[in-house]
N, C-alpha and C. Protein backbone atom coordinates (compact mmCIF):
# COMPACT_ATOMS: atom_id res chain seq x y z
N UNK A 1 68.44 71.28 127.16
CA UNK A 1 68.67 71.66 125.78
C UNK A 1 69.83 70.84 125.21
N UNK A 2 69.43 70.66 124.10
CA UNK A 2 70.99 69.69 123.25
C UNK A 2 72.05 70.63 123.24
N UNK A 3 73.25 70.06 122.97
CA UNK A 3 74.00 70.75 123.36
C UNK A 3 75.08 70.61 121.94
N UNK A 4 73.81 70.69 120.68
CA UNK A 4 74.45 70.91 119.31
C UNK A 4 75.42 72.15 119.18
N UNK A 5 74.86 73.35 119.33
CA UNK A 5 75.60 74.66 119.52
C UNK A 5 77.09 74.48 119.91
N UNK A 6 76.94 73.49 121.11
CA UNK A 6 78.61 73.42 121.63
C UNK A 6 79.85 73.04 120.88
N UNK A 7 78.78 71.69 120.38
CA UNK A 7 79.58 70.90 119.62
C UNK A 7 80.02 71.32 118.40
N UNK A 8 79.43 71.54 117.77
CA UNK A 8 79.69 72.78 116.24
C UNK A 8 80.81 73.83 116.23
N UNK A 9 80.16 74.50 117.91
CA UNK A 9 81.93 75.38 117.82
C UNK A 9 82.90 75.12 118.42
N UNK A 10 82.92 73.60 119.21
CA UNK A 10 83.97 73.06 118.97
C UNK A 10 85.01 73.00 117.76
N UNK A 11 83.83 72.25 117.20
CA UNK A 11 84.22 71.64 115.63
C UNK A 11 85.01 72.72 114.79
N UNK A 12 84.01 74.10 114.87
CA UNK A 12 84.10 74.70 114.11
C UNK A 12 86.00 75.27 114.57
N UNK A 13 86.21 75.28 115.94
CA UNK A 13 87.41 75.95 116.27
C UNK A 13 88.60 75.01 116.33
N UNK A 14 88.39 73.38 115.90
CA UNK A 14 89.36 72.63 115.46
C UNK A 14 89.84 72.76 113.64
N UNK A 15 88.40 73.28 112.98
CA UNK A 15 88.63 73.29 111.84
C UNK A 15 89.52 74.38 111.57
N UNK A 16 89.13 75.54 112.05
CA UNK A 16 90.06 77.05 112.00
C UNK A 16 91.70 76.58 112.16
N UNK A 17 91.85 75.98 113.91
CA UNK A 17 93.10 74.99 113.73
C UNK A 17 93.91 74.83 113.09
N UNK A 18 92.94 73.74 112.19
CA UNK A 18 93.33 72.38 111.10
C UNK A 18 93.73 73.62 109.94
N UNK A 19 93.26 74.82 109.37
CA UNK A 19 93.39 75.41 108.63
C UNK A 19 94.90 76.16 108.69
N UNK A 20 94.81 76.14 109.87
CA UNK A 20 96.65 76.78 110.36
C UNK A 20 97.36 76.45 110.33
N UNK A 21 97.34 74.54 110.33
CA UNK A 21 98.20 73.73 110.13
C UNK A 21 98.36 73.11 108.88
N UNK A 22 97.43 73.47 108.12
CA UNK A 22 97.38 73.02 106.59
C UNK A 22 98.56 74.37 106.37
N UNK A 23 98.14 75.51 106.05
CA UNK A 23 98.82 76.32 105.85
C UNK A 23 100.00 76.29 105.31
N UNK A 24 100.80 75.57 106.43
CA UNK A 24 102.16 75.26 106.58
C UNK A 24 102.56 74.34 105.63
N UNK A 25 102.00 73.46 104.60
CA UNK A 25 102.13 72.72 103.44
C UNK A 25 102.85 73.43 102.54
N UNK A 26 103.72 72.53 102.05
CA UNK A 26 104.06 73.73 100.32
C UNK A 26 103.28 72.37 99.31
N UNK A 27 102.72 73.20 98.12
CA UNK A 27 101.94 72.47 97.11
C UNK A 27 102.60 72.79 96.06
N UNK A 28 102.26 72.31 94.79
CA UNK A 28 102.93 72.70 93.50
C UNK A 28 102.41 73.27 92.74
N UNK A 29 100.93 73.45 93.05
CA UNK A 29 100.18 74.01 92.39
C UNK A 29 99.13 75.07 92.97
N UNK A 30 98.24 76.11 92.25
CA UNK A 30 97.38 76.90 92.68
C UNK A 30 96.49 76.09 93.53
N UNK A 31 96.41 76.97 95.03
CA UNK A 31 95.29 76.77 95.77
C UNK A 31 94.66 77.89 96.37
N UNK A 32 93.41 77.75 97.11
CA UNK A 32 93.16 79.06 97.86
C UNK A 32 93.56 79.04 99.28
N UNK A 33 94.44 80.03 99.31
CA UNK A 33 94.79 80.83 100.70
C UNK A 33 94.23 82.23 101.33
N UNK A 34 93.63 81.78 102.51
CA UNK A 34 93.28 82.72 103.50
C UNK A 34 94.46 83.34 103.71
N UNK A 35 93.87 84.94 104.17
CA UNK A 35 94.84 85.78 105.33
C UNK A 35 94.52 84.73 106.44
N UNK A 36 95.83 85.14 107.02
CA UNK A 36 96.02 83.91 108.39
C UNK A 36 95.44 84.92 109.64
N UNK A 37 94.83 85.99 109.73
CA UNK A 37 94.37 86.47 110.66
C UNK A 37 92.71 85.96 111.13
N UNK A 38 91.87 85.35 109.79
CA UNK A 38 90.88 85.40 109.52
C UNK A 38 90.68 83.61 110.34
N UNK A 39 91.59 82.50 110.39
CA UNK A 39 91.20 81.62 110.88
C UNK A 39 91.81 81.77 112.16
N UNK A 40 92.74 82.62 112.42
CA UNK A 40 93.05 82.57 114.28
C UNK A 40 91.61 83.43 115.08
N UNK A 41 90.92 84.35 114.17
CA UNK A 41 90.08 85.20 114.56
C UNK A 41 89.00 84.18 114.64
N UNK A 42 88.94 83.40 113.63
CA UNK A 42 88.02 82.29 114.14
C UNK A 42 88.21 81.64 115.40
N UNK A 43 89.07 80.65 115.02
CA UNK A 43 89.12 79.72 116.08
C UNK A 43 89.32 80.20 117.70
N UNK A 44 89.90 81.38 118.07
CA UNK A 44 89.54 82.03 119.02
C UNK A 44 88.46 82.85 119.70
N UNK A 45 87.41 82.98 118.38
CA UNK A 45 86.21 83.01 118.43
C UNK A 45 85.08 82.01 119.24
N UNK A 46 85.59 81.36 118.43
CA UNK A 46 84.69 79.95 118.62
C UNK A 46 85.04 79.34 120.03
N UNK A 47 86.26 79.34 120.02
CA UNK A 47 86.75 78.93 121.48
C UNK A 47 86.61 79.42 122.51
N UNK A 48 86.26 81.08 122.62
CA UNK A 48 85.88 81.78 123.58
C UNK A 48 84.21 81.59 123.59
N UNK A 49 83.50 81.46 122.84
CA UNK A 49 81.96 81.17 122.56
C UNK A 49 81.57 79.48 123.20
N UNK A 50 82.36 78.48 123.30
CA UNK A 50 82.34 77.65 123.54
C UNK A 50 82.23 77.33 125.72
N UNK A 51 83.35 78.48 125.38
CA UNK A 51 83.46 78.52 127.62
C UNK A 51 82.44 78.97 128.29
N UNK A 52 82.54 78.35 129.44
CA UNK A 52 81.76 78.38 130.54
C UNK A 52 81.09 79.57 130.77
N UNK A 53 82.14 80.72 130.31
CA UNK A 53 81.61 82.05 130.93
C UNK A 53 80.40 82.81 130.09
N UNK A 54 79.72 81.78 129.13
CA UNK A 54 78.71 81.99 128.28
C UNK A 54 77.53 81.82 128.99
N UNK A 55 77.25 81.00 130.24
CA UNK A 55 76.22 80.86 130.87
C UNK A 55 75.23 79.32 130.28
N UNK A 56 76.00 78.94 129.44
CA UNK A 56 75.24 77.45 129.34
C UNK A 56 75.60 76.48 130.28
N UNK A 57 73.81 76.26 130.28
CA UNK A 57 73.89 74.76 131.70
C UNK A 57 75.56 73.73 131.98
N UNK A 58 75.19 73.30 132.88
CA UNK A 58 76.59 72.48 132.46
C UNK A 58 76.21 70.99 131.91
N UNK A 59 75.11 70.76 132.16
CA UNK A 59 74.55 69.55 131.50
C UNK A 59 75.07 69.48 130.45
N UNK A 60 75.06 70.81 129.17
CA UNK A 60 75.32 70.53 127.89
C UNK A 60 76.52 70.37 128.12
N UNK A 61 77.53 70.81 128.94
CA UNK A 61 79.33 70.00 128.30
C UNK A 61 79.23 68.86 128.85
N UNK A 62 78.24 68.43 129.92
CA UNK A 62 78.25 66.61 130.02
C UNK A 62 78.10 65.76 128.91
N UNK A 63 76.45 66.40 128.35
CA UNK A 63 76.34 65.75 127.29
C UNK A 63 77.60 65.86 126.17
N UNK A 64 77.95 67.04 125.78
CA UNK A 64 78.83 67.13 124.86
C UNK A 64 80.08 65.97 125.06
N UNK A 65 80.34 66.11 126.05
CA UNK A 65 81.46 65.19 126.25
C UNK A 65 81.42 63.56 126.28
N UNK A 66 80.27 63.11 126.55
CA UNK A 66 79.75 62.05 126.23
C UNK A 66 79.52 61.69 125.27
N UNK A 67 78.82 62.86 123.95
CA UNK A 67 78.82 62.74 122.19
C UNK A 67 80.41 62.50 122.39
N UNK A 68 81.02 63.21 122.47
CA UNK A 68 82.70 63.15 121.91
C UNK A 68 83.22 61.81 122.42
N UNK A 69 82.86 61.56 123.73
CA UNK A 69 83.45 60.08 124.18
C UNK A 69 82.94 59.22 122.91
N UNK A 70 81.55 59.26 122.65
CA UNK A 70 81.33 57.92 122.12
C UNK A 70 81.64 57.89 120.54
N UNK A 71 82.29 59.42 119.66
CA UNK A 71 82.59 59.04 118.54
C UNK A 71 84.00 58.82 118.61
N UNK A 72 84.92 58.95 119.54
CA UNK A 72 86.57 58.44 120.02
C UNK A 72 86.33 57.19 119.68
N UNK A 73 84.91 56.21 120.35
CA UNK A 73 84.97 54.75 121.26
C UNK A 73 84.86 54.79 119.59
N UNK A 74 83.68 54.69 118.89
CA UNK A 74 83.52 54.33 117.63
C UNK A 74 84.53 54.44 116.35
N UNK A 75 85.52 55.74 116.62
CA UNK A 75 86.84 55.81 115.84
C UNK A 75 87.59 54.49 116.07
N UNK A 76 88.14 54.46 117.21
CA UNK A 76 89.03 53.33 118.01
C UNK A 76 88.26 51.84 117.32
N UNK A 77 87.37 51.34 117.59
CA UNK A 77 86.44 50.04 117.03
C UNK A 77 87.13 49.94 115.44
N UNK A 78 86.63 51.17 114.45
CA UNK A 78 86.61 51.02 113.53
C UNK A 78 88.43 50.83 113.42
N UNK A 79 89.60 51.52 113.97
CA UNK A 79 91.01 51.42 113.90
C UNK A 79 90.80 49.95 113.99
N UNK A 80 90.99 49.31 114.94
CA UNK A 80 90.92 48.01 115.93
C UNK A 80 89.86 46.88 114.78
N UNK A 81 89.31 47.01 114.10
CA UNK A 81 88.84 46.37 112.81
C UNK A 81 89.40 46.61 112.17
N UNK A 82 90.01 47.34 111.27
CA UNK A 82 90.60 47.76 110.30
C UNK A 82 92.00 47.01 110.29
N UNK A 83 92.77 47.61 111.08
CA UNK A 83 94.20 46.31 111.79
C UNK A 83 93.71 45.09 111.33
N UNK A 84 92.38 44.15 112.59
CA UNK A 84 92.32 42.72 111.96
C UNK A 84 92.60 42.68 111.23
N UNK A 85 91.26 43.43 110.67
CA UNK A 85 91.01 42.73 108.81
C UNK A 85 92.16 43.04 107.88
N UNK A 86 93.18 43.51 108.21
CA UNK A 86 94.37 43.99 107.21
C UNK A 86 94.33 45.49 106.37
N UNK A 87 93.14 45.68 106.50
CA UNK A 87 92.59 47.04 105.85
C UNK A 87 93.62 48.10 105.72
N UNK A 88 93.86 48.67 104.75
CA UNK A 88 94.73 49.49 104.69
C UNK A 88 94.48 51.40 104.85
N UNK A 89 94.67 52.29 105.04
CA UNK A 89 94.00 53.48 104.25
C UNK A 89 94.83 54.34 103.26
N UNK A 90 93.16 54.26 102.55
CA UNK A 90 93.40 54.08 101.07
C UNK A 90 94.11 55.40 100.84
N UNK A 91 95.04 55.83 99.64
CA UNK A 91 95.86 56.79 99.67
C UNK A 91 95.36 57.02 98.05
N UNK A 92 94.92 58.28 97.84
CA UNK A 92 94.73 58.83 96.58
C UNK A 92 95.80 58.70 95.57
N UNK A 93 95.84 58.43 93.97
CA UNK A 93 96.88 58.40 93.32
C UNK A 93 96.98 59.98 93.04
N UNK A 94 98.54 60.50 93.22
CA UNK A 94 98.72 61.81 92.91
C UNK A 94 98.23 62.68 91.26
N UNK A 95 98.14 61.21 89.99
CA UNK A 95 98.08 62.31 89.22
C UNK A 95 95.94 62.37 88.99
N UNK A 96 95.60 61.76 89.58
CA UNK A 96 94.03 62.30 89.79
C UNK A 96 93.47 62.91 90.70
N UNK A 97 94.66 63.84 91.75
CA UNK A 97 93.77 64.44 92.79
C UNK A 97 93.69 66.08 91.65
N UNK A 98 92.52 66.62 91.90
CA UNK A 98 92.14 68.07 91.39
C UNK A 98 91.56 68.22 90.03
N UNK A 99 91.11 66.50 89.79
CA UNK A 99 90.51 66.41 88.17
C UNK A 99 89.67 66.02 88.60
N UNK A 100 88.52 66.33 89.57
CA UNK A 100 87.14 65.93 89.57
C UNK A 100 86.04 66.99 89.52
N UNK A 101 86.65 67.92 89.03
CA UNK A 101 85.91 69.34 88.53
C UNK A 101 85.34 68.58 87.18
N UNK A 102 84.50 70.18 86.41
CA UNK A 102 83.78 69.27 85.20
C UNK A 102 84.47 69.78 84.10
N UNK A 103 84.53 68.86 83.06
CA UNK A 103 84.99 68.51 82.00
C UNK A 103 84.59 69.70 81.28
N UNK A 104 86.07 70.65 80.44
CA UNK A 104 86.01 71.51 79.68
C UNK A 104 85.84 71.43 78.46
């Protein structure tokens, strides 16, 4: 069996994470904030749904880990081009981030 399921709640329990660590931002303006119980309840969710003690083959964390190896290798390539070529990353101008809603 693919071992999409895994990978998703991986994903899904880095995003919960990533949400905990956004958190910690101060902004200047209105945004939406979660109760902070609701993404630890996640991501510990997901992370316990993810382990071994679920009874999936182990094939699927081979495979899984092999998807994950090879989008690292493909991150790294694209870094390692980017350097050559001088490429920079690109940085949004501050006074057009939150004006791509529609026109009142």
């Amino acid at each position: 069996m693919f071992p999409l399921a895994t990978l998703l709640l991986c994903v899904f329990t880095v995003v919960n994470i990533a949400v905990l660590v956004l958190r910690r931002d101060r902004v200047d303006h209105k945004h939406f904030c979660t109760p902070t119980f609701l993404p630890v309840l996640g991501a510990l969710t997901c992370a316990f749904l993810v382990g071994p003690w679920t009874g999936r083959d182990s094939v699927q964390y081979t495979v899984a880990a092999v998807l994950i190896g090879i989008g690292v290798l493909l991150w790294l390539v694209t870094v390692l081009i980017n350097r050559a070529s001088g490429q920079k990353v690109a940085e949004p101008a501050l006074e057009t981030i939150g004006t791509a809603g529609p026109v009142n």
